[in-house]
PDB file of N, CA and C in Angstrom:
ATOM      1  N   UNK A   1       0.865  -1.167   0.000  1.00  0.00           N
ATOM      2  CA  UNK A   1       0.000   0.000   0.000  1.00  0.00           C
ATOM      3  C   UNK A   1       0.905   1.219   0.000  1.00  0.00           C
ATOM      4  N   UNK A   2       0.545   2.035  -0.903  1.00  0.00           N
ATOM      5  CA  UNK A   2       1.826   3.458  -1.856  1.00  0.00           C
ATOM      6  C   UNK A   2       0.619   4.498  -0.658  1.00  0.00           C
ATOM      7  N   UNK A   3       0.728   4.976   0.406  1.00  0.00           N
ATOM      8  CA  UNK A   3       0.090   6.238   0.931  1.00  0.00           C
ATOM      9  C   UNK A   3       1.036   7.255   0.219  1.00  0.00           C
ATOM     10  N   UNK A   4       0.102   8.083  -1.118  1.00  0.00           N
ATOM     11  CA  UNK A   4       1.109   9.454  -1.507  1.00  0.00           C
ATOM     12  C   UNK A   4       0.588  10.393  -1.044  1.00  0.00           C
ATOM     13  N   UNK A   5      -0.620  10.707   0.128  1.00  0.00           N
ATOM     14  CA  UNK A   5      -1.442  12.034   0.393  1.00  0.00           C
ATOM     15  C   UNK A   5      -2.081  12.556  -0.560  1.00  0.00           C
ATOM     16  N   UNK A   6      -2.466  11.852  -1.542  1.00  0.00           N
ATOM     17  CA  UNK A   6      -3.196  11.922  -2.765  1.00  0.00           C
ATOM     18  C   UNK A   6      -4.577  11.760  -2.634  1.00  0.00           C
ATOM     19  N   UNK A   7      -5.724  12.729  -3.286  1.00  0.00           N
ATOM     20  CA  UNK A   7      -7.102  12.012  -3.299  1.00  0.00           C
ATOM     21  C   UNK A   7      -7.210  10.936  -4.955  1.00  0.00           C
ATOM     22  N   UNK A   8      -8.353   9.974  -4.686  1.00  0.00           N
ATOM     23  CA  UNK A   8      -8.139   9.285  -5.875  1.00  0.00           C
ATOM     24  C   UNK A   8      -9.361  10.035  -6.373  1.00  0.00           C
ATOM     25  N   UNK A   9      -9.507  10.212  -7.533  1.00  0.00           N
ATOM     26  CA  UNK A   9     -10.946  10.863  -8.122  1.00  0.00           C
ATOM     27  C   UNK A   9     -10.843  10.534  -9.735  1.00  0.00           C
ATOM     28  N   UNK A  10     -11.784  10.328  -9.888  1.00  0.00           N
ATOM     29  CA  UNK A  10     -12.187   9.980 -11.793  1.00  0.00           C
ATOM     30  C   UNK A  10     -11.186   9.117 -12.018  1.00  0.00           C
ATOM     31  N   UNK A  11     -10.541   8.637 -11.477  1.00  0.00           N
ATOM     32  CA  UNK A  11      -9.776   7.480 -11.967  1.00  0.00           C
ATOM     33  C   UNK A  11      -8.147   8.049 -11.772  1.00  0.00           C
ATOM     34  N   UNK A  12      -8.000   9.381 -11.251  1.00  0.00           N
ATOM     35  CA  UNK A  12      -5.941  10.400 -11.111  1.00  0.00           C
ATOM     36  C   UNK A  12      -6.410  10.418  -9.580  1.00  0.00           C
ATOM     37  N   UNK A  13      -4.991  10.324  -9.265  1.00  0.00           N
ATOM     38  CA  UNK A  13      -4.327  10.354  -7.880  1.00  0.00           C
ATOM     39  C   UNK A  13      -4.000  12.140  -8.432  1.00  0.00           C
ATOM     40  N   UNK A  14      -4.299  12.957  -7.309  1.00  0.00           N
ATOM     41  CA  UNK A  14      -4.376  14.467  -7.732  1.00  0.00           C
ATOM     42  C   UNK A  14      -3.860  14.591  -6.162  1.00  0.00           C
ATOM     43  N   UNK A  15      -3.514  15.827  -6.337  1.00  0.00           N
ATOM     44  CA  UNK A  15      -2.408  16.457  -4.837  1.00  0.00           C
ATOM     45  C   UNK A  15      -3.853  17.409  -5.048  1.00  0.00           C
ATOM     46  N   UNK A  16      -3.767  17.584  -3.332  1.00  0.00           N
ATOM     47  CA  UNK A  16      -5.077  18.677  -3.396  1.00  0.00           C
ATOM     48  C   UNK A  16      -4.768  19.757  -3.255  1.00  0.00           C
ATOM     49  N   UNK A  17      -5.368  20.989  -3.349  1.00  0.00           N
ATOM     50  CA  UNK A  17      -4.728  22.225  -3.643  1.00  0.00           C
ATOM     51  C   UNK A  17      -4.580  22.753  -2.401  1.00  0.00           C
ATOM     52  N   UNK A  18      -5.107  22.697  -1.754  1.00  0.00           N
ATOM     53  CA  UNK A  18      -5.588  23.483  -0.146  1.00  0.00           C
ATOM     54  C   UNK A  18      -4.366  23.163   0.820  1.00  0.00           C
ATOM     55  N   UNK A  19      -3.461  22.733   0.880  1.00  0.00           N
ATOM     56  CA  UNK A  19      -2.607  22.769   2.195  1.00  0.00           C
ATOM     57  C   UNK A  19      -2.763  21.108   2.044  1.00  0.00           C
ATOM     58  N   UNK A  20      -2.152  20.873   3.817  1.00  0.00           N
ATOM     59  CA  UNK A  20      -1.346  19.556   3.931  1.00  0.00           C
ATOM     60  C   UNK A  20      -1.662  19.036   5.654  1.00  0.00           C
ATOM     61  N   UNK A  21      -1.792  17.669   5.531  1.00  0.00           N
ATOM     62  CA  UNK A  21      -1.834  17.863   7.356  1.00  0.00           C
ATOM     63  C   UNK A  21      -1.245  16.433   7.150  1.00  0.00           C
ATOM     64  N   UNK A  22      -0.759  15.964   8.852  1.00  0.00           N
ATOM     65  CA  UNK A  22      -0.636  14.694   8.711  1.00  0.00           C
ATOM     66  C   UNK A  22      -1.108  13.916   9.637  1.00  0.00           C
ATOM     67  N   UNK A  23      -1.466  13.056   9.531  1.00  0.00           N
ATOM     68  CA  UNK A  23      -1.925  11.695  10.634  1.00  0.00           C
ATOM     69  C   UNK A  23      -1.725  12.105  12.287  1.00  0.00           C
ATOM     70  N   UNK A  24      -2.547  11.588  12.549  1.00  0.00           N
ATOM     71  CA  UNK A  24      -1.796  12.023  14.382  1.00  0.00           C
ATOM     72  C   UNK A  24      -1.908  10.432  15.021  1.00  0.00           C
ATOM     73  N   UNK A  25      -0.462   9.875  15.656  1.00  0.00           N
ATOM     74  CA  UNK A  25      -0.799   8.325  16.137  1.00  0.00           C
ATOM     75  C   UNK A  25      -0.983   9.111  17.660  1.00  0.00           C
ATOM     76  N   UNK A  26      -2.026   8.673  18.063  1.00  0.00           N
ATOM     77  CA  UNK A  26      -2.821   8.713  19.366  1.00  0.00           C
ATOM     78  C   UNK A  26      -1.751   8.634  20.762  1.00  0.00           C
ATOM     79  N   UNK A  27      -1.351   6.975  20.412  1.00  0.00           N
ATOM     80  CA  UNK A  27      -0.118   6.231  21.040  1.00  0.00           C
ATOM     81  C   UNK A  27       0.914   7.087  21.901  1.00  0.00           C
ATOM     82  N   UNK A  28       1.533   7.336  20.604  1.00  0.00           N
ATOM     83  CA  UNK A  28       2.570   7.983  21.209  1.00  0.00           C
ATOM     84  C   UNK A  28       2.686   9.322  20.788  1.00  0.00           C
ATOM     85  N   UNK A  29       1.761   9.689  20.350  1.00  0.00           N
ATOM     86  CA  UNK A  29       2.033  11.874  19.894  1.00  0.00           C
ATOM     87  C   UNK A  29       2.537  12.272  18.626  1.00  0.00           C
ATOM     88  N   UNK A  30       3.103  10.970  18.001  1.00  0.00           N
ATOM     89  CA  UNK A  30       3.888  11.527  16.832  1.00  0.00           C
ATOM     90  C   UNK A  30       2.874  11.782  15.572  1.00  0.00           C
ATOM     91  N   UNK A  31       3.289  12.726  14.553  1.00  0.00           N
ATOM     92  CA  UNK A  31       3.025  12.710  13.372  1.00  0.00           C
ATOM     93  C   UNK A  31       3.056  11.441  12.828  1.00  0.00           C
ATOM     94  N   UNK A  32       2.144  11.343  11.159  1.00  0.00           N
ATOM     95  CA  UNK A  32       2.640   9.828  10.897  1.00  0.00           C
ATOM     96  C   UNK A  32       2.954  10.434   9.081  1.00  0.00           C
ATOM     97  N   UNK A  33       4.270  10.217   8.227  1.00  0.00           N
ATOM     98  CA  UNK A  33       4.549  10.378   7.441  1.00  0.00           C
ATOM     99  C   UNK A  33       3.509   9.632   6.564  1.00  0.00           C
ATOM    100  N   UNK A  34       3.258   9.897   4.859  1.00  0.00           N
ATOM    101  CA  UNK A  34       3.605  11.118   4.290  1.00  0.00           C
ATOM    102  C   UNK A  34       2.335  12.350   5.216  1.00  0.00           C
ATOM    103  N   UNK A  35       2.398  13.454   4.573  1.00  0.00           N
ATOM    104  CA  UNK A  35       2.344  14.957   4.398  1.00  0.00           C
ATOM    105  C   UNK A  35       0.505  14.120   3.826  1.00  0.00           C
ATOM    106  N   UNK A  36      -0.792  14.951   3.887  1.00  0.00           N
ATOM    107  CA  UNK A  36      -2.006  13.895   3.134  1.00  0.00           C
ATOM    108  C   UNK A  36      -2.686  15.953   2.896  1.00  0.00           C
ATOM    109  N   UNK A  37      -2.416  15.337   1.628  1.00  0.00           N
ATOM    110  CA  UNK A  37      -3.143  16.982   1.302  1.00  0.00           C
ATOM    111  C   UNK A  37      -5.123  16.995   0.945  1.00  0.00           C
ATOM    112  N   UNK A  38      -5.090  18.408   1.226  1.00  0.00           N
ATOM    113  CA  UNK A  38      -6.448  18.951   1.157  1.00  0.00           C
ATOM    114  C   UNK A  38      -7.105  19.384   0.155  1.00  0.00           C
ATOM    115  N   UNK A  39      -8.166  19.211  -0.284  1.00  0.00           N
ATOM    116  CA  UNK A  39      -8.275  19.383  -1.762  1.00  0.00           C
ATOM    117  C   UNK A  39      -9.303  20.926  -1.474  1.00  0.00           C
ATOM    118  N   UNK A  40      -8.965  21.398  -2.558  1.00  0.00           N
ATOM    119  CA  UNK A  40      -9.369  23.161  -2.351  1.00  0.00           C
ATOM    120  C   UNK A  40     -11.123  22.774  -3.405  1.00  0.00           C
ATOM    121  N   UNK A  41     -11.930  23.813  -2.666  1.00  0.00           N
ATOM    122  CA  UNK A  41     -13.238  23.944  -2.921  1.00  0.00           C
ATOM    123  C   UNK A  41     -13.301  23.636  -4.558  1.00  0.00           C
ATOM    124  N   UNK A  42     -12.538  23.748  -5.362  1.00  0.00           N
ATOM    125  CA  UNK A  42     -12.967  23.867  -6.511  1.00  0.00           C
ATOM    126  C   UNK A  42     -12.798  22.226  -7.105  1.00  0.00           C
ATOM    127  N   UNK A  43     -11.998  21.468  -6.501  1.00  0.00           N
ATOM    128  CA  UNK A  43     -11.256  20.262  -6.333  1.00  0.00           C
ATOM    129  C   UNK A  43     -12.259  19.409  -5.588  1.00  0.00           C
ATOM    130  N   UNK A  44     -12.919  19.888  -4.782  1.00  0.00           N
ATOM    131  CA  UNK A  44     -14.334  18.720  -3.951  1.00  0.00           C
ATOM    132  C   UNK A  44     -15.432  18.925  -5.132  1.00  0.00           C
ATOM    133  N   UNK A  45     -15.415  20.583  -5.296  1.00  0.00           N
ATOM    134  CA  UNK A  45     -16.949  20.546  -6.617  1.00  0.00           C
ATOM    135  C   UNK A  45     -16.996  19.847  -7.979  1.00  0.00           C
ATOM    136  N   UNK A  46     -16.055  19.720  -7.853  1.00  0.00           N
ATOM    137  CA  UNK A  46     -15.601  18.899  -9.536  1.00  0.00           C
ATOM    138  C   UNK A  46     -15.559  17.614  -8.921  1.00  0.00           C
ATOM    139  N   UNK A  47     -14.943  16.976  -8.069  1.00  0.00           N
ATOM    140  CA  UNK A  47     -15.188  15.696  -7.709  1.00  0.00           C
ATOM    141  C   UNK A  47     -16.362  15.285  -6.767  1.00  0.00           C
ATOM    142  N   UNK A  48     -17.407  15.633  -6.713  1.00  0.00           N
ATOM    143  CA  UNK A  48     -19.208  15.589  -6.784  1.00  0.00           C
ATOM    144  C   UNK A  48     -19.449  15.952  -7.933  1.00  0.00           C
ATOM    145  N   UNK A  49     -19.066  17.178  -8.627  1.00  0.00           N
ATOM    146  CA  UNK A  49     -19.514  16.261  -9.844  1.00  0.00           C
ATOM    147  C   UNK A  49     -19.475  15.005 -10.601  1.00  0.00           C
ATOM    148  N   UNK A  50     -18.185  14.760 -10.671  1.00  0.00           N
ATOM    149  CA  UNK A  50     -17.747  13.294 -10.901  1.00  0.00           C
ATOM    150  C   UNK A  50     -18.631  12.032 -10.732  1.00  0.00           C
ATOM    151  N   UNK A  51     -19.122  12.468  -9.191  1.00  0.00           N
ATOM    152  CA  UNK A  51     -19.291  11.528  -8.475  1.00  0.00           C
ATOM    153  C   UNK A  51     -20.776  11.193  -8.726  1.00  0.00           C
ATOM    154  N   UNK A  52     -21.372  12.901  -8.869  1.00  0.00           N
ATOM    155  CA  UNK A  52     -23.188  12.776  -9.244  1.00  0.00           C
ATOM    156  C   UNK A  52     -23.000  11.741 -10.513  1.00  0.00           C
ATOM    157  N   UNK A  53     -21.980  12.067 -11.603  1.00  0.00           N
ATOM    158  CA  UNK A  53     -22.365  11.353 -12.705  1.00  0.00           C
ATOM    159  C   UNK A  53     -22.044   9.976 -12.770  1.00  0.00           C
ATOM    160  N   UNK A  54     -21.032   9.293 -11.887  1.00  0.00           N
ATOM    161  CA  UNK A  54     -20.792   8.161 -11.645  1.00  0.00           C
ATOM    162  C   UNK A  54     -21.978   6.966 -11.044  1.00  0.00           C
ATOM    163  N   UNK A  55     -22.502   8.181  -9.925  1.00  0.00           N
ATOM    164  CA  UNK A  55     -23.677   7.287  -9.242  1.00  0.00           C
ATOM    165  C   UNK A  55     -25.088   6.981 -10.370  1.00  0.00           C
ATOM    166  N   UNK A  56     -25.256   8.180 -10.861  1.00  0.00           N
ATOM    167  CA  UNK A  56     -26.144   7.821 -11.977  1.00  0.00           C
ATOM    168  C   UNK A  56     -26.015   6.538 -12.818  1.00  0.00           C
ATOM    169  N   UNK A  57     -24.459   6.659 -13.574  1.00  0.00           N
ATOM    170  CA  UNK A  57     -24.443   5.332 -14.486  1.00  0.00           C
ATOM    171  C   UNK A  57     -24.509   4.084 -13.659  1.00  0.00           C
ATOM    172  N   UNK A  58     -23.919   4.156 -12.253  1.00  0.00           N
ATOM    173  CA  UNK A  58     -24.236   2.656 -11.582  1.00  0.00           C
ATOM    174  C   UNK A  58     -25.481   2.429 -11.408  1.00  0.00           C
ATOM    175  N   UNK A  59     -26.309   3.637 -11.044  1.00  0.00           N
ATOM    176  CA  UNK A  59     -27.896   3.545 -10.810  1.00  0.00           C
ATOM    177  C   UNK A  59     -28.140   2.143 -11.785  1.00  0.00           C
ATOM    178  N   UNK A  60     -27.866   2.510 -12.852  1.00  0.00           N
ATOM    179  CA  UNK A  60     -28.768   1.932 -14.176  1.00  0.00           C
ATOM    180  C   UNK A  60     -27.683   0.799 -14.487  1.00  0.00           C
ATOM    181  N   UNK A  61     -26.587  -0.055 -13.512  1.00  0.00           N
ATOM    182  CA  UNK A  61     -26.383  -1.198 -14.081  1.00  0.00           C
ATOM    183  C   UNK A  61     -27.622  -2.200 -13.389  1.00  0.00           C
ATOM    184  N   UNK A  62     -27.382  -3.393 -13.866  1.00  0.00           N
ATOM    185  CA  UNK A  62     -27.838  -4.656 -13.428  1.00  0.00           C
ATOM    186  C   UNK A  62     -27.508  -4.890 -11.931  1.00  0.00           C
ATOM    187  N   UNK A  63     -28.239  -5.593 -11.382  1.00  0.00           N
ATOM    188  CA  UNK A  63     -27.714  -5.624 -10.148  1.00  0.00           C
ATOM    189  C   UNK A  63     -26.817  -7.288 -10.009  1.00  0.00           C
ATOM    190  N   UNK A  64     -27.010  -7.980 -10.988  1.00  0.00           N
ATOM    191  CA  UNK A  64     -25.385  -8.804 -11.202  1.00  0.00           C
ATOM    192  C   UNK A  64     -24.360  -7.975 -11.188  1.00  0.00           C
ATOM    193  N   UNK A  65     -23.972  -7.018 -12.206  1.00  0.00           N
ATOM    194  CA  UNK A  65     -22.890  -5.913 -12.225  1.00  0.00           C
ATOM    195  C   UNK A  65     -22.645  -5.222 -11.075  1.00  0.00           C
ATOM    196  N   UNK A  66     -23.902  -5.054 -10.527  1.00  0.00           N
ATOM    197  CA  UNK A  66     -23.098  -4.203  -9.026  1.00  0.00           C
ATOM    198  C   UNK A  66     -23.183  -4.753  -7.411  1.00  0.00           C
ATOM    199  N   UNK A  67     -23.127  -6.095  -7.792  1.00  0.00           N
ATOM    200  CA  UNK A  67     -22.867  -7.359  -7.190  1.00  0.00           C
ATOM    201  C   UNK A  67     -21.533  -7.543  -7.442  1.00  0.00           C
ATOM    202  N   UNK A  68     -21.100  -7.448  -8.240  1.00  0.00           N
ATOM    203  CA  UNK A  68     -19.549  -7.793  -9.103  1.00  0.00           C
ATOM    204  C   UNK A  68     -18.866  -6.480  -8.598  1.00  0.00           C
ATOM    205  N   UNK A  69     -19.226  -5.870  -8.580  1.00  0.00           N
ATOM    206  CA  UNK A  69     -18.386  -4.480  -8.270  1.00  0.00           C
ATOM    207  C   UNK A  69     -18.018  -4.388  -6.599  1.00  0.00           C
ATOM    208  N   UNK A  70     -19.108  -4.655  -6.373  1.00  0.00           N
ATOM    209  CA  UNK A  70     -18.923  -4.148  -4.401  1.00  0.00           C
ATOM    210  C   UNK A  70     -17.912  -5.531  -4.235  1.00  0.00           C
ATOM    211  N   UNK A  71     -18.161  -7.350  -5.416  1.00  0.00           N
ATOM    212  CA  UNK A  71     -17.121  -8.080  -4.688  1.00  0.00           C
ATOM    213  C   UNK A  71     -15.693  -7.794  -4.772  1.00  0.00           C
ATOM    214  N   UNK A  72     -15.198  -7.304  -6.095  1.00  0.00           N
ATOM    215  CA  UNK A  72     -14.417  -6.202  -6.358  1.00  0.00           C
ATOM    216  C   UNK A  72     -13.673  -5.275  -5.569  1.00  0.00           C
ATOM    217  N   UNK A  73     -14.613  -4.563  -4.532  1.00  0.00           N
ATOM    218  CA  UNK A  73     -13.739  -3.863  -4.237  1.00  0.00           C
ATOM    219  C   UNK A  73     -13.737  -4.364  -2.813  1.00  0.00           C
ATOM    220  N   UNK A  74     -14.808  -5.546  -2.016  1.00  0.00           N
ATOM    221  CA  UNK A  74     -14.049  -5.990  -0.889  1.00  0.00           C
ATOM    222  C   UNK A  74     -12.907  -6.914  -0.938  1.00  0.00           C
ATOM    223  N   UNK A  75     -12.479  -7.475  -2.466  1.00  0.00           N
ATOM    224  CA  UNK A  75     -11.097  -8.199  -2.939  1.00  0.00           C
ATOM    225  C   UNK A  75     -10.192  -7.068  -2.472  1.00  0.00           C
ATOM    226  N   UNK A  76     -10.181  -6.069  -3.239  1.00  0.00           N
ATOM    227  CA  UNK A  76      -9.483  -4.940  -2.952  1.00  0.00           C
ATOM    228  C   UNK A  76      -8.756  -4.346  -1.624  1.00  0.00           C
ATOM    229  N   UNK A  77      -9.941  -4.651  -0.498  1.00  0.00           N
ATOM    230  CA  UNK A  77      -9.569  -4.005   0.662  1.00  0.00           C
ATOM    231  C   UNK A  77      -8.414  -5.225   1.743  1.00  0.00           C
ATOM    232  N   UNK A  78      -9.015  -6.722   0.966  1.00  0.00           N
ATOM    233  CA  UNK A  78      -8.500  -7.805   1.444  1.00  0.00           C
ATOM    234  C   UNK A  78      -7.027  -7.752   0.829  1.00  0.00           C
ATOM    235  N   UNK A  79      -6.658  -7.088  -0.544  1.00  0.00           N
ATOM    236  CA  UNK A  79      -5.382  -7.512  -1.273  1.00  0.00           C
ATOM    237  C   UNK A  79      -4.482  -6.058  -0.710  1.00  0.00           C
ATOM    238  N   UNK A  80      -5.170  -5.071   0.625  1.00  0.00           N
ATOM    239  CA  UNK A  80      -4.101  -4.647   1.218  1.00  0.00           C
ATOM    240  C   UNK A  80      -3.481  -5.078   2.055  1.00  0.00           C
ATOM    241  N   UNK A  81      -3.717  -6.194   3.099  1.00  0.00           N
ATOM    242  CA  UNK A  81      -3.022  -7.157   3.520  1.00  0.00           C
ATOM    243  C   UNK A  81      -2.940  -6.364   4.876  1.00  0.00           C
ATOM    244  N   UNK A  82      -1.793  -6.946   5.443  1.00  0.00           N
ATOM    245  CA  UNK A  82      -1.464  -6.580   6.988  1.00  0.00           C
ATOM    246  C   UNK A  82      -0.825  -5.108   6.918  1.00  0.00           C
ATOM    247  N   UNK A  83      -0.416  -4.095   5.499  1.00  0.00           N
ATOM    248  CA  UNK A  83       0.089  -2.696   5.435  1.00  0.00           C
ATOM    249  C   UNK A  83      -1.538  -2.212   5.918  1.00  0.00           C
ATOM    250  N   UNK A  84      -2.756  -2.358   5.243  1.00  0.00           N
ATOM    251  CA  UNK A  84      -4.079  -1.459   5.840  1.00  0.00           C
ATOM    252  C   UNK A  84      -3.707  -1.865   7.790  1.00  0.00           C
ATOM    253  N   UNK A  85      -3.448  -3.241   8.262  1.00  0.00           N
ATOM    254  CA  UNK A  85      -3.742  -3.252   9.400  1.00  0.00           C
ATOM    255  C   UNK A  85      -2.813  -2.564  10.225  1.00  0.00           C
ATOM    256  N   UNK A  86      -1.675  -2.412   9.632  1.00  0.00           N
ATOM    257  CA  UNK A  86      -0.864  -1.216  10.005  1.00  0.00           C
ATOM    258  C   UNK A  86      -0.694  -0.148  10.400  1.00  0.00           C
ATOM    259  N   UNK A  87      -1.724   0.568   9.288  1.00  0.00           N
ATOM    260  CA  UNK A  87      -1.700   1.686   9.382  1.00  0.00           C
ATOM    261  C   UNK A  87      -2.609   2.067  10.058  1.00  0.00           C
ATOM    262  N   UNK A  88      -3.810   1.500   9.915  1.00  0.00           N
ATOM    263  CA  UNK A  88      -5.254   1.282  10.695  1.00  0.00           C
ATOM    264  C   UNK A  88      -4.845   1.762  12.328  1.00  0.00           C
ATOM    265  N   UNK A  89      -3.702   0.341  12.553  1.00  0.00           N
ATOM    266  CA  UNK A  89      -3.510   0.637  14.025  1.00  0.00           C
ATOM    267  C   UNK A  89      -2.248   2.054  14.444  1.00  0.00           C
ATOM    268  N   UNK A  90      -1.866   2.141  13.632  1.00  0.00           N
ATOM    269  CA  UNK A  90      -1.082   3.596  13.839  1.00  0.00           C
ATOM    270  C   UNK A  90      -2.087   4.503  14.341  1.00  0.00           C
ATOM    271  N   UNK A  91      -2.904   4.843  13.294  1.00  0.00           N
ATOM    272  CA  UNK A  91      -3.788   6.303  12.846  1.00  0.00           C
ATOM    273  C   UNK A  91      -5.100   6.192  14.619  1.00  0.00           C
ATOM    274  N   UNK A  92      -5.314   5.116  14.750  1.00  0.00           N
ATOM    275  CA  UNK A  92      -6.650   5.082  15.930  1.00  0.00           C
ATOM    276  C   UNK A  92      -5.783   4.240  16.928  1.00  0.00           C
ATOM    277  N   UNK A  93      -4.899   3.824  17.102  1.00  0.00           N
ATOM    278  CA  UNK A  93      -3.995   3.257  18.583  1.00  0.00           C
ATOM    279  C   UNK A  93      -5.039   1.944  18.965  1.00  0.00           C
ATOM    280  N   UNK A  94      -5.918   1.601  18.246  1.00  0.00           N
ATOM    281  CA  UNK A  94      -6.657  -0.092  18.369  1.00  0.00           C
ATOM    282  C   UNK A  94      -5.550  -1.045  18.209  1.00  0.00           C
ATOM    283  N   UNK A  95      -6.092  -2.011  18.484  1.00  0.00           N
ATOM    284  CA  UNK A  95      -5.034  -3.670  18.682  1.00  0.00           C
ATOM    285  C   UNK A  95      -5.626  -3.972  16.933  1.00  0.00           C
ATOM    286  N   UNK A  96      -4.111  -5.096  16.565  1.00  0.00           N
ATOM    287  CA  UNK A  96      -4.738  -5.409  15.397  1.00  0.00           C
ATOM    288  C   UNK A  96      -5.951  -5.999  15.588  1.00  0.00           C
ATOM    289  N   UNK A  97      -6.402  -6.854  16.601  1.00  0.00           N
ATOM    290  CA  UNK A  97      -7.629  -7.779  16.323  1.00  0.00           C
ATOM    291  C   UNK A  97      -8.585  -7.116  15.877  1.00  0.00           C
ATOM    292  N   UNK A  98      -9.158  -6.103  16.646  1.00  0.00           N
ATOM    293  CA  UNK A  98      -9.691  -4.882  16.563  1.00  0.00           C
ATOM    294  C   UNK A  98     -10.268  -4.303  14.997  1.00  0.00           C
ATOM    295  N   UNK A  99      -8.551  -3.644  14.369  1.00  0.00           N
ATOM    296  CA  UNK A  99      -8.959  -3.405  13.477  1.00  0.00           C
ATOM    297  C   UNK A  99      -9.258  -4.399  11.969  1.00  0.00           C
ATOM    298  N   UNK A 100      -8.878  -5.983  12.345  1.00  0.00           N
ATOM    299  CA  UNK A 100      -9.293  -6.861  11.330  1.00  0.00           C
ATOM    300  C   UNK A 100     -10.668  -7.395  11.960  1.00  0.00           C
ATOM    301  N   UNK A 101     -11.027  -7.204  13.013  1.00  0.00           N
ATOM    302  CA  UNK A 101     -12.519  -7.201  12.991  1.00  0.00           C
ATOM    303  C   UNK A 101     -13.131  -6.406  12.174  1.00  0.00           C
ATOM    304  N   UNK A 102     -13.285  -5.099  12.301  1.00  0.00           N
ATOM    305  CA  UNK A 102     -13.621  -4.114  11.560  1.00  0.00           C
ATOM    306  C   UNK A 102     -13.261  -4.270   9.836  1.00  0.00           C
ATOM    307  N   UNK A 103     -12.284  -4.514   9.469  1.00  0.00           N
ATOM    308  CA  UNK A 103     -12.135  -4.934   8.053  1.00  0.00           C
ATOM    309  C   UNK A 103     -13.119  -6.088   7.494  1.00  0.00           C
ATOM    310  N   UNK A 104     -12.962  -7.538   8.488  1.00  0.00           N
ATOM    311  CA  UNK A 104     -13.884  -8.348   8.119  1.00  0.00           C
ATOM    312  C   UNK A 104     -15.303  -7.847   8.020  1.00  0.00           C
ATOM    313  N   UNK A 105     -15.732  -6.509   8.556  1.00  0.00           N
ATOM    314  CA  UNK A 105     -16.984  -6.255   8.772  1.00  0.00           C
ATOM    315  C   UNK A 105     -17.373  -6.271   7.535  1.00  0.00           C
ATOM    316  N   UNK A 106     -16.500  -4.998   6.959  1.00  0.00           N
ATOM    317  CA  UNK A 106     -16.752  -4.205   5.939  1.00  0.00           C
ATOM    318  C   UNK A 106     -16.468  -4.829   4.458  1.00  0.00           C
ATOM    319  N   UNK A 107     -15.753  -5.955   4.966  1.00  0.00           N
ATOM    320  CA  UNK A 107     -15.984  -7.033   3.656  1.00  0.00           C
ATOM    321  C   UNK A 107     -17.165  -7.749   3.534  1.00  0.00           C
ATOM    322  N   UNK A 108     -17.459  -8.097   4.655  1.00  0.00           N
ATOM    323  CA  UNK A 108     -18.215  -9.015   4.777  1.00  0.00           C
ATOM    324  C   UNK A 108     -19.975  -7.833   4.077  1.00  0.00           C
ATOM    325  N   UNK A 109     -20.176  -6.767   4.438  1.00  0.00           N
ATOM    326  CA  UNK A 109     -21.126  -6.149   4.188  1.00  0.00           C
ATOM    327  C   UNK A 109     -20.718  -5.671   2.428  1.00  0.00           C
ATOM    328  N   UNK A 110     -19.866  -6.031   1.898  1.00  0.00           N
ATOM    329  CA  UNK A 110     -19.427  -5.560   0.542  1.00  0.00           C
ATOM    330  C   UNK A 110     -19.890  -6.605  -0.336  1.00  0.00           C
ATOM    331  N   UNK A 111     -19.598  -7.957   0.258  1.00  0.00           N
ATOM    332  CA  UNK A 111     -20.179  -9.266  -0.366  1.00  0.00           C
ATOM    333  C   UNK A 111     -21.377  -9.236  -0.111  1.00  0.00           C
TER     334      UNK A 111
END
């Protein structure tokens, strides 16, 4: 898992225009590298737009197709492996069990 402080939108990893902040680990006080930038007003309105027109075309697939999609992307969350549980437990100071409970959730509600 590549964390560049990037938002993903329409399909580009885009640096957001607005400034920069970083992670806070609970734990122990520290910052958590990279830098995760902010995307400036004009950068959220364009990506709702995006997004109005995205939800529309899924509106109107099949619901085989968006059966296939949500399994898709809980493959996805599974093929980040123990780097999501990593970071997971950095960013909120939870035990791994914790946060692979919570992952299994959210797979499990994706299937």
């Amino acid at each position: 898992m590549n964390i560049s402080g990037k938002q993903f939108i329409a399909g580009d990893w885009l640096i957001g225009n607005a400034g920069a902040f970083y992670a806070y680990n609970p734990v122990n006080g520290e910052y958590i590298e990279p830098s995760l930038s902010f995307a400036s007003r004009e950068q959220i309105s364009n990506a709702l737009l995006l997004a109005e027109q995205a939800a529309s075309s899924y509106a109107n697939l099949p619901d085989l197709d968006k059966a296939h999609f949500l399994n898709c992307c809980a493959k996805e969350v599974m093929a980040l492996g123990d780097e999501l549980i990593q970071r997971a437990m950095l960013e909120t100071g939870y035990s791994d069990t914790r946060i692979k409970t919570e992952r299994t959730r959210i797979v499990n509600q994706l299937q």
